[in-house]
Each structure stands twice: as structure tokens, then as C-alpha cells.
C-alpha atoms as a PDB file:
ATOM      1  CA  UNK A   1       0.000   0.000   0.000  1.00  0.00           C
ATOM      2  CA  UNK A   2       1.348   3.480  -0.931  1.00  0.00           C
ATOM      3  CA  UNK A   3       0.728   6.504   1.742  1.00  0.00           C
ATOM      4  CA  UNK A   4       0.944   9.864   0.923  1.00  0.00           C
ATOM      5  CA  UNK A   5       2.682  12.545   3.171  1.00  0.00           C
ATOM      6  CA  UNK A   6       1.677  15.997   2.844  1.00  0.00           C
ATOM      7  CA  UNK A   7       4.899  18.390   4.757  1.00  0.00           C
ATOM      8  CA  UNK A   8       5.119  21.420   4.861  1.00  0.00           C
ATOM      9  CA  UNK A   9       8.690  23.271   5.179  1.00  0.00           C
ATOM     10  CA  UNK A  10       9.226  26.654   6.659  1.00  0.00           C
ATOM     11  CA  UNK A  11      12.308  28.826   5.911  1.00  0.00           C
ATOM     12  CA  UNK A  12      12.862  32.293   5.277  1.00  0.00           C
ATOM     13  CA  UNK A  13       9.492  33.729   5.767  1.00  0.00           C
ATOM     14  CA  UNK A  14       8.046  30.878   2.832  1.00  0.00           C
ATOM     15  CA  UNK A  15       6.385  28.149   3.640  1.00  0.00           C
ATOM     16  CA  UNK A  16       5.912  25.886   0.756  1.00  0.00           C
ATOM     17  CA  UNK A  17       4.073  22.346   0.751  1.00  0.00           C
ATOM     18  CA  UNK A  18       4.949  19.514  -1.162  1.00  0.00           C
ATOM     19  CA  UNK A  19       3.132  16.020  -1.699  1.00  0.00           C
ATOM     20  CA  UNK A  20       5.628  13.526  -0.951  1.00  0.00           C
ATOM     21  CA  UNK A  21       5.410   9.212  -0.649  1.00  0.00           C
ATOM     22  CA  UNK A  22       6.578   7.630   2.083  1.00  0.00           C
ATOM     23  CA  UNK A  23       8.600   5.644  -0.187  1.00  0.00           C
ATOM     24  CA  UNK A  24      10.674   7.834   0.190  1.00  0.00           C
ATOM     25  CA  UNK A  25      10.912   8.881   3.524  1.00  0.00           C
ATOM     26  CA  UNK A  26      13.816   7.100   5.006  1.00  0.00           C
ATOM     27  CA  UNK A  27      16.382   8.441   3.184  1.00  0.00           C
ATOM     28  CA  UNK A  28      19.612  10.190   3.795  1.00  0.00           C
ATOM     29  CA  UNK A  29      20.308  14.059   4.437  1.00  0.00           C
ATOM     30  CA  UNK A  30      22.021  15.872   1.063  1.00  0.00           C
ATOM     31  CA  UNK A  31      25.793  16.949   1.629  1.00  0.00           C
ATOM     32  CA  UNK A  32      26.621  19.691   3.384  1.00  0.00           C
ATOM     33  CA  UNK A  33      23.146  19.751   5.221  1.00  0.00           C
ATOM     34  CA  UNK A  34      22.284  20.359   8.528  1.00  0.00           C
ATOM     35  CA  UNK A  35      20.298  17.454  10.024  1.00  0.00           C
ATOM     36  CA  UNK A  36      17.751  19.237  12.309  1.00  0.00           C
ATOM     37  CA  UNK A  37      14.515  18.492  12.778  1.00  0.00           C
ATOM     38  CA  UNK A  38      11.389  20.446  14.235  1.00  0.00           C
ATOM     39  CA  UNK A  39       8.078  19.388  15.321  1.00  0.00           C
ATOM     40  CA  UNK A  40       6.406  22.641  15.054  1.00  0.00           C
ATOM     41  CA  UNK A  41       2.870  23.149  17.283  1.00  0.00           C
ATOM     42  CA  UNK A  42       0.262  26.154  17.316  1.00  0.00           C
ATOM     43  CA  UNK A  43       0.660  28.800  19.458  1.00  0.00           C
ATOM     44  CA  UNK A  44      -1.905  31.059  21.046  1.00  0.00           C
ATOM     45  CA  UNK A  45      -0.744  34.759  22.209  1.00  0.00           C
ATOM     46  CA  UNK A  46      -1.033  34.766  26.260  1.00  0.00           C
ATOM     47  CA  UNK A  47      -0.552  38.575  25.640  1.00  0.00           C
ATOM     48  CA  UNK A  48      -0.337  41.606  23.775  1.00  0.00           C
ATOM     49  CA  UNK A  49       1.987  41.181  20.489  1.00  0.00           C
ATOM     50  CA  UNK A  50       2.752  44.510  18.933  1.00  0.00           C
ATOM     51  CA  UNK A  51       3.319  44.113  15.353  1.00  0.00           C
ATOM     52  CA  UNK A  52       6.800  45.309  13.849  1.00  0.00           C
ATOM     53  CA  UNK A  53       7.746  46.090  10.811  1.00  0.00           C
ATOM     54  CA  UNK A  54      11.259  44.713   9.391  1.00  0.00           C
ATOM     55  CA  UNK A  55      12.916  44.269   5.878  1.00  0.00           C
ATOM     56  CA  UNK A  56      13.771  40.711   5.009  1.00  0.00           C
ATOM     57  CA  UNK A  57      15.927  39.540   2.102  1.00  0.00           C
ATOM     58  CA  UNK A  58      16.694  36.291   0.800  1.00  0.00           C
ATOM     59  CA  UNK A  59      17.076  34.037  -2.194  1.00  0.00           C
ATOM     60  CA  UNK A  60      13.898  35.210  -3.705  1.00  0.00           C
ATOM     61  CA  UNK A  61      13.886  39.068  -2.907  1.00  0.00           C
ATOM     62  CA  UNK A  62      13.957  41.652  -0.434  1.00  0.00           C
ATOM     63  CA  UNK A  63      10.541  42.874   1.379  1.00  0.00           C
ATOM     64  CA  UNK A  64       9.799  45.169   4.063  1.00  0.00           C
ATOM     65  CA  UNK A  65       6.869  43.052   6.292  1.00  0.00           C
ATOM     66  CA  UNK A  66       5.206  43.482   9.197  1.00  0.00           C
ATOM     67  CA  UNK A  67       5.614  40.571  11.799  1.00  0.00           C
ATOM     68  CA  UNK A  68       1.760  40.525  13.140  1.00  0.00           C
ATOM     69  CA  UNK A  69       2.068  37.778  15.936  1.00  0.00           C
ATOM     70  CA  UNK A  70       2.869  34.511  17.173  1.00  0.00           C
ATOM     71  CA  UNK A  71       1.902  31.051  15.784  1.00  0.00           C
ATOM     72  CA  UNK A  72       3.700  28.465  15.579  1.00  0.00           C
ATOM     73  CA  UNK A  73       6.495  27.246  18.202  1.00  0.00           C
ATOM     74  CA  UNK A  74       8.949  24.492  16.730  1.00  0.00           C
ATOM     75  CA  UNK A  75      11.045  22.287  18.959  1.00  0.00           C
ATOM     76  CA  UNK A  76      14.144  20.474  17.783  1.00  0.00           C
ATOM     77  CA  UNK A  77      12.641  17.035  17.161  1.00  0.00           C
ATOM     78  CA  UNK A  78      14.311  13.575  17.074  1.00  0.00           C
ATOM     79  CA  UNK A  79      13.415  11.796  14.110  1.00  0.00           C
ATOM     80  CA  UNK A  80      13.243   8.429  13.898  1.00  0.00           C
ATOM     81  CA  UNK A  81      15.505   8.257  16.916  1.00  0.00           C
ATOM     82  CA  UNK A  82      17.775  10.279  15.752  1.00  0.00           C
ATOM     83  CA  UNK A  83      19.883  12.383  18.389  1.00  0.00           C
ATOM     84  CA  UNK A  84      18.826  16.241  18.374  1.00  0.00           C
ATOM     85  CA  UNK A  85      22.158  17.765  17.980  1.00  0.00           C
ATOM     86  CA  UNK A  86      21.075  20.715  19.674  1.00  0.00           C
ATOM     87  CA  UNK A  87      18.264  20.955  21.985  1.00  0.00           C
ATOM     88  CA  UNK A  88      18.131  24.441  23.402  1.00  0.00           C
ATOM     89  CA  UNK A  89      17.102  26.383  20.252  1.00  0.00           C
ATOM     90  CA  UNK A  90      13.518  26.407  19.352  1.00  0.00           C
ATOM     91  CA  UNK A  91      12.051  28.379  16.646  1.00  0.00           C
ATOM     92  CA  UNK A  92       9.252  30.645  16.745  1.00  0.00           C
ATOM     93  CA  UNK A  93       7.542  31.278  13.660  1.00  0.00           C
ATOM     94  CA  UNK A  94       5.039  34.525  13.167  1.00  0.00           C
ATOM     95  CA  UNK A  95       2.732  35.353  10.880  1.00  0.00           C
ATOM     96  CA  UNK A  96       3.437  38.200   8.359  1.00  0.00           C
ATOM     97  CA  UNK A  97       2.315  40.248   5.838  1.00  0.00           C
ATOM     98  CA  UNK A  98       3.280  42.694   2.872  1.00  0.00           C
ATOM     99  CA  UNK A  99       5.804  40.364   1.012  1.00  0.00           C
ATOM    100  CA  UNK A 100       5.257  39.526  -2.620  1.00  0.00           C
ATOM    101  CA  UNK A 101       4.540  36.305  -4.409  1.00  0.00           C
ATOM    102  CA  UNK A 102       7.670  35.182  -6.034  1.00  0.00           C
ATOM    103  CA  UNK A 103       5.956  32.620  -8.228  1.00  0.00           C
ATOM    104  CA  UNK A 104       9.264  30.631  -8.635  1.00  0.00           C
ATOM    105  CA  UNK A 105       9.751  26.387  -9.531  1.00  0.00           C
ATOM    106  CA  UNK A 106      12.327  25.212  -7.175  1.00  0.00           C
ATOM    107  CA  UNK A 107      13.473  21.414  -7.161  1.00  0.00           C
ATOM    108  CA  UNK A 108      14.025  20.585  -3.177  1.00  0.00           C
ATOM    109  CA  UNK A 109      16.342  17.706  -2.471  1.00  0.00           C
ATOM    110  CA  UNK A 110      15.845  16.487   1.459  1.00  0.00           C
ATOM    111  CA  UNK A 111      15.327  13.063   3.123  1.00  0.00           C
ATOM    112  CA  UNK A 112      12.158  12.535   1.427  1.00  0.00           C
ATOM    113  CA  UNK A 113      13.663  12.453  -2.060  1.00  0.00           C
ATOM    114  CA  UNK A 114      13.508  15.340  -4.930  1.00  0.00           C
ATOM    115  CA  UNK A 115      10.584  17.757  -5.183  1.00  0.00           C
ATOM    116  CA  UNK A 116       9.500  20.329  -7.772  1.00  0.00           C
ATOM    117  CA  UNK A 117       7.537  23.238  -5.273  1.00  0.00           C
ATOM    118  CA  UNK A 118       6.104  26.064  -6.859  1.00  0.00           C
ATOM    119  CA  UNK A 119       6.810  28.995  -4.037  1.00  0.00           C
ATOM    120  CA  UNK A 120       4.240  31.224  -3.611  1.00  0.00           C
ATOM    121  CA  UNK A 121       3.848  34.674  -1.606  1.00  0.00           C
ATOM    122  CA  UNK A 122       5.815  34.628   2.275  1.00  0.00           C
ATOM    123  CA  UNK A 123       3.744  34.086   5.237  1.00  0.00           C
ATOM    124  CA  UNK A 124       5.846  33.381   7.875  1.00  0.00           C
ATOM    125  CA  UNK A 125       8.944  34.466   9.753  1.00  0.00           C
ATOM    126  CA  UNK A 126      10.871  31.797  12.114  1.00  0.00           C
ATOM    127  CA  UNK A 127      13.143  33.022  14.245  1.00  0.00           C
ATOM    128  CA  UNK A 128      15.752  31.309  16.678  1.00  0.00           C
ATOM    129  CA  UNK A 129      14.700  31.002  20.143  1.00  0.00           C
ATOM    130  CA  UNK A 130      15.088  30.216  23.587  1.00  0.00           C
ATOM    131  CA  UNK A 131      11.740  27.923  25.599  1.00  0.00           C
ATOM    132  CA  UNK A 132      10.969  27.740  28.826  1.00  0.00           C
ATOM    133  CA  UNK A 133       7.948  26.123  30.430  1.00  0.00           C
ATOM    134  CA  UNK A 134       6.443  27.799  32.570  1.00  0.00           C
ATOM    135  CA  UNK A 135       4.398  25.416  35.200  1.00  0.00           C
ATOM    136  CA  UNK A 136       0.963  26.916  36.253  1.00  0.00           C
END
């Protein structure tokens, strides 16, 4: 029986989404790639985000957004027991908006095997970070 795996990958302020098999999800990480995984999980605001307005530039472009709030927290993830190489940095991941579609075909190679995305407009920003829980 063949599954289907839908992932979605955030970098950079783009998310794009692939359709992937799980044929080919056991395989190995490209050269020269770092080998971290996140489990990333919804967040909801406990308080007052101000949005703020920064200029991004990447790959694709350069953008001035505004960072509107939190929503998504991603933890550094052992995979297939895998050791997490580094567990103290977390990402958090905001939503954004004023970036332009870049309507570009990129071939990803990861893990998973080779994928043709189509990238689309930005709509997030992940940023390194530090976690705490807080007990209540």
C-alpha cells in the first residue's frame, strides 16, 4: 500500500508544501546539510503582540513586512531516533504580511527524495529562540 505525506517546510518567511510518498521517507540528508529536525505546534498569544515592521531579504527578494504575531512554536525534534544535535534552540515562527509572491519552480532535495515546489507569496517568519515552560 502506498501513503501519501503531505509536509510542509518553513524557511525564510516561505512556507511551501509539497506532496511527498513515504517511499521515500527514510532516506539520507544531502551533503553539506544540517540534520535538524522540528516538530512545530500552534501557538496562542497569552498577551499583547505589537506588530513590527522589518525588511527581510533572501534568495527570492527583499521585502519590508510586518511581523503581526505569534503562531507556531517548533522544537528540535528527534526523528526516527535520531539524536537532536542541539536541543536548546527552538524556533518561533510569526505570521506576516506585505511580502510579494515570487511565483518561482524550485526542485528541493531532502530526506524525502527530490521535489519540484512552486513557491508562492511569504507568510511566515521563524526566528531562533530560547523555551521555557512555565508550570501553572
Amino acid at each position: 500500500m502506498k501513503v501519501s505525506l503531505l509536509l510542509t517546510a518553513v524557511s525564510m518567511g516561505f512556507t511551501m508544501t509539497a506532496l511527498l510518498s513515504t517511499a521515500n521517507a527514510q532516506g539520507k540528508d544531502p551533503p553539506g546539510v544540517n540534520p535538524a529536525h522540528y516538530q512545530c505546534y500552534r501557538v496562542a498569544p497569552q498577551g499583547t503582540f505589537k506588530p513590527i515592521t522589518v525588511t527581510l531579504k533572501d534568495q527570492f527578494g527583499a521585502a519590508k513586512v510586518t511581523v503581526l504575531k505569534p503562531v507556531m512554536l517548533c522544537a528540535p525534534t528527534s526523528k526516527n531516533e535520531a539524536a537532536v544535535k542541539e536541543p536548546r534552540t527552538h524556533l518561533v515562527c510569526y505570521e506576516e504580511e506585505g511580502g510579494k509572491a515570487v511565483d518561482k519552480l524550485v526542485s528541493v532535495t531532502n530526506q524525502f527524495g527530490t521535489e519540484k515546489l512552486t513557491v508562492g507569496g511569504p507568510t511566515m517568519l521563524c526566528v531562533p529562540s530560547l523555551k521555557t515552560v512555565i508550570k501553572q
